[in-house]
C-alpha atoms as a PDB file:
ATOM      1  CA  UNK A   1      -3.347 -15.437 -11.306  1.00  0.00           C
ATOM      2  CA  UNK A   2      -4.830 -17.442  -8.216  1.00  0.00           C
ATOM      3  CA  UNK A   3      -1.964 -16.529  -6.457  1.00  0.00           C
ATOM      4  CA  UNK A   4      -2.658 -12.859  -6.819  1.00  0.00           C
ATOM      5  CA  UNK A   5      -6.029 -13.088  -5.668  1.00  0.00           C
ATOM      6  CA  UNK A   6      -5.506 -14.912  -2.598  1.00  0.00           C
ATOM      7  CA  UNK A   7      -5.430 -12.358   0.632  1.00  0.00           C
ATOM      8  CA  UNK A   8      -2.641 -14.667   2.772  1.00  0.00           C
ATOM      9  CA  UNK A   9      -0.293 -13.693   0.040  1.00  0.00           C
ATOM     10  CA  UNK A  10      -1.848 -10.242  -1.276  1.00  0.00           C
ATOM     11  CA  UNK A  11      -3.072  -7.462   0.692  1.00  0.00           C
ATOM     12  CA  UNK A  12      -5.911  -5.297  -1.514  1.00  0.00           C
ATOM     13  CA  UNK A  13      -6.520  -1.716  -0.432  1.00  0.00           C
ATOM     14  CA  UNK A  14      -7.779   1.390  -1.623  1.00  0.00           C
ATOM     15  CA  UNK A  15      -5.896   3.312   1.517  1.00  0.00           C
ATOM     16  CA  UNK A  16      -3.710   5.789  -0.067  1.00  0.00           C
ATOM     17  CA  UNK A  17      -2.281   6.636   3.270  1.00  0.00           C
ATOM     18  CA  UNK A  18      -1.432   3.164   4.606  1.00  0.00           C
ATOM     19  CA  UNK A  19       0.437   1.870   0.992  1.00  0.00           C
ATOM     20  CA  UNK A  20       2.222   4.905   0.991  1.00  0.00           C
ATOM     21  CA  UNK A  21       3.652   4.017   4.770  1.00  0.00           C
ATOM     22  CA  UNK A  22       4.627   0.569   3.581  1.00  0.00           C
ATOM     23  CA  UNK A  23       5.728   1.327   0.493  1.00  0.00           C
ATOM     24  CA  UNK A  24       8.450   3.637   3.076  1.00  0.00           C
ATOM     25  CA  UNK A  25       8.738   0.904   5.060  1.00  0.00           C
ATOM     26  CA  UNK A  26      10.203  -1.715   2.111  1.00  0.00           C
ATOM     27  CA  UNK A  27       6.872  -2.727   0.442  1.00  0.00           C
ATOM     28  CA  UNK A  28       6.707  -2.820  -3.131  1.00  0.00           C
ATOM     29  CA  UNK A  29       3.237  -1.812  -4.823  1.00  0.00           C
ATOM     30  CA  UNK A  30       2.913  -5.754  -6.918  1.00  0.00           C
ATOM     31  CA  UNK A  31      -0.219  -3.638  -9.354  1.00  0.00           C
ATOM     32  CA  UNK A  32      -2.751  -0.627  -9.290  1.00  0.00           C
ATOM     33  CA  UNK A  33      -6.301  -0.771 -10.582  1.00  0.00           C
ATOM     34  CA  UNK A  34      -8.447   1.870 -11.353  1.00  0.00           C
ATOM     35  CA  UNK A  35     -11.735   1.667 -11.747  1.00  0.00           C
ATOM     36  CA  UNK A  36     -14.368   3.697 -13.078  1.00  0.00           C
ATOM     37  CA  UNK A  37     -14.471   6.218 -10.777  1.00  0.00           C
ATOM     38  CA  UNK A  38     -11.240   6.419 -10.916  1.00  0.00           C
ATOM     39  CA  UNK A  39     -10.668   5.193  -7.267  1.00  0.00           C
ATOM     40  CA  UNK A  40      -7.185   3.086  -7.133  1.00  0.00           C
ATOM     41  CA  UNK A  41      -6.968  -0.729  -5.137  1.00  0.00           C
ATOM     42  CA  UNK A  42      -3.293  -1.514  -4.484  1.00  0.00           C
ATOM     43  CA  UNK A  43      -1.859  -5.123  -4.499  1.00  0.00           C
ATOM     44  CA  UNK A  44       0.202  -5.463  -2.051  1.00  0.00           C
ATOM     45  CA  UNK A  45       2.985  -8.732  -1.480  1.00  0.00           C
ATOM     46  CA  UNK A  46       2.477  -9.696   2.413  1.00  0.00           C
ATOM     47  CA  UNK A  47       5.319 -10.979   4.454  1.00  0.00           C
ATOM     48  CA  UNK A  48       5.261 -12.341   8.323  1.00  0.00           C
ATOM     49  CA  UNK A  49       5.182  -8.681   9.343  1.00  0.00           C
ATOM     50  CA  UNK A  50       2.712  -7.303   7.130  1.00  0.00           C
ATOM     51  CA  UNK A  51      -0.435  -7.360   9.708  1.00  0.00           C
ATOM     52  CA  UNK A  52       1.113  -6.342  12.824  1.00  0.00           C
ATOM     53  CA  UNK A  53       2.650  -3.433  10.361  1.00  0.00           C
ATOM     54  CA  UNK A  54      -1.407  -2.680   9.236  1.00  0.00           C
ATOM     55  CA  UNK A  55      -2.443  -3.107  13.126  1.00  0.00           C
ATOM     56  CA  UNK A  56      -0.209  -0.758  14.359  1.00  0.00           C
ATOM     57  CA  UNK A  57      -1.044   1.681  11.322  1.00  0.00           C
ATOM     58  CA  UNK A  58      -4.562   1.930  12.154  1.00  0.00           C
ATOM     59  CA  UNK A  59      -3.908   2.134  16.227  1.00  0.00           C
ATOM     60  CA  UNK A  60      -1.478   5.146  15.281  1.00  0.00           C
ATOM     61  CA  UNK A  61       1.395   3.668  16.577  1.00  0.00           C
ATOM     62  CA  UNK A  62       3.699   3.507  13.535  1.00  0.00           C
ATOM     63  CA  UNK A  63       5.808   6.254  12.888  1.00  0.00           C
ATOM     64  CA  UNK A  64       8.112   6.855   9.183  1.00  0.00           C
ATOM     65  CA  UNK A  65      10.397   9.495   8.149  1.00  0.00           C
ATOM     66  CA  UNK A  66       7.964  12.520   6.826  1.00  0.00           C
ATOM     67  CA  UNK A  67      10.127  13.470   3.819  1.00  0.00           C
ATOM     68  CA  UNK A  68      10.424   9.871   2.386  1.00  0.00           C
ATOM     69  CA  UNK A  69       6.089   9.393   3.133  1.00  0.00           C
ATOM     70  CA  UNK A  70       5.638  12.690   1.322  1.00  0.00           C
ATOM     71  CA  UNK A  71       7.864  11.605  -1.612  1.00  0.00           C
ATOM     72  CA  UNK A  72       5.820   7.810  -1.500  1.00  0.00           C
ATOM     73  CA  UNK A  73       2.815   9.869  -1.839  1.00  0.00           C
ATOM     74  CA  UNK A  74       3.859  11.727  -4.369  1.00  0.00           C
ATOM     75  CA  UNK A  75       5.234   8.717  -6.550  1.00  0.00           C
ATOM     76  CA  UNK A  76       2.279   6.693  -6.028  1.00  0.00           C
ATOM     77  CA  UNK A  77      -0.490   9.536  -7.324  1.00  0.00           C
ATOM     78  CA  UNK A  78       1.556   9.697 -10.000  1.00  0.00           C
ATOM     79  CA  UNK A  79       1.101   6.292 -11.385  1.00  0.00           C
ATOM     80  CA  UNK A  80      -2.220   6.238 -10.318  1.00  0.00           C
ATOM     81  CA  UNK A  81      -2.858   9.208 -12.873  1.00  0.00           C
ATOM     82  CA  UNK A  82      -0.162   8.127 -15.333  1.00  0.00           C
END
């Protein structure tokens, strides 16, 4: 358990919009917590290419097919309200 909480090997987020873009981009979604509020953090596996992935995310320089974000959005609210 260690392992999962150590960020060189795990990325935690509650950004919606950024796991859905790597979840199109090959990254698998390791767990999802909810917590009281109901607010989701996503465990994510990193890889060598993870955070230059997440820089050019936030600098809006990352571009994924629309259909396939829309359906990663889609998949992932539904196991967050599962």
């Amino acid at each position: 358990m260690n392992e999962l909480l150590n960020e060189k090997y795990y990325l935690r987020t509650n950004e919606l919009s950024l796991v859905a873009t790597l979840q199109v981009l090959g990254y698998g979604i390791e767990s999802i917590e909810k917590n009281a509020n109901g607010k989701a953090t996503f465990l994510i596996k990193k890889d060598s290419r993870t955070d230059d992935t997440i820089k050019l995310f936030w600098l809006r320089k990352l571009t994924v097919e629309p259909l396939a974000y829309f359906e990663s959005m889609k998949n992932i609210k539904s196991r967050i309200y599962q």
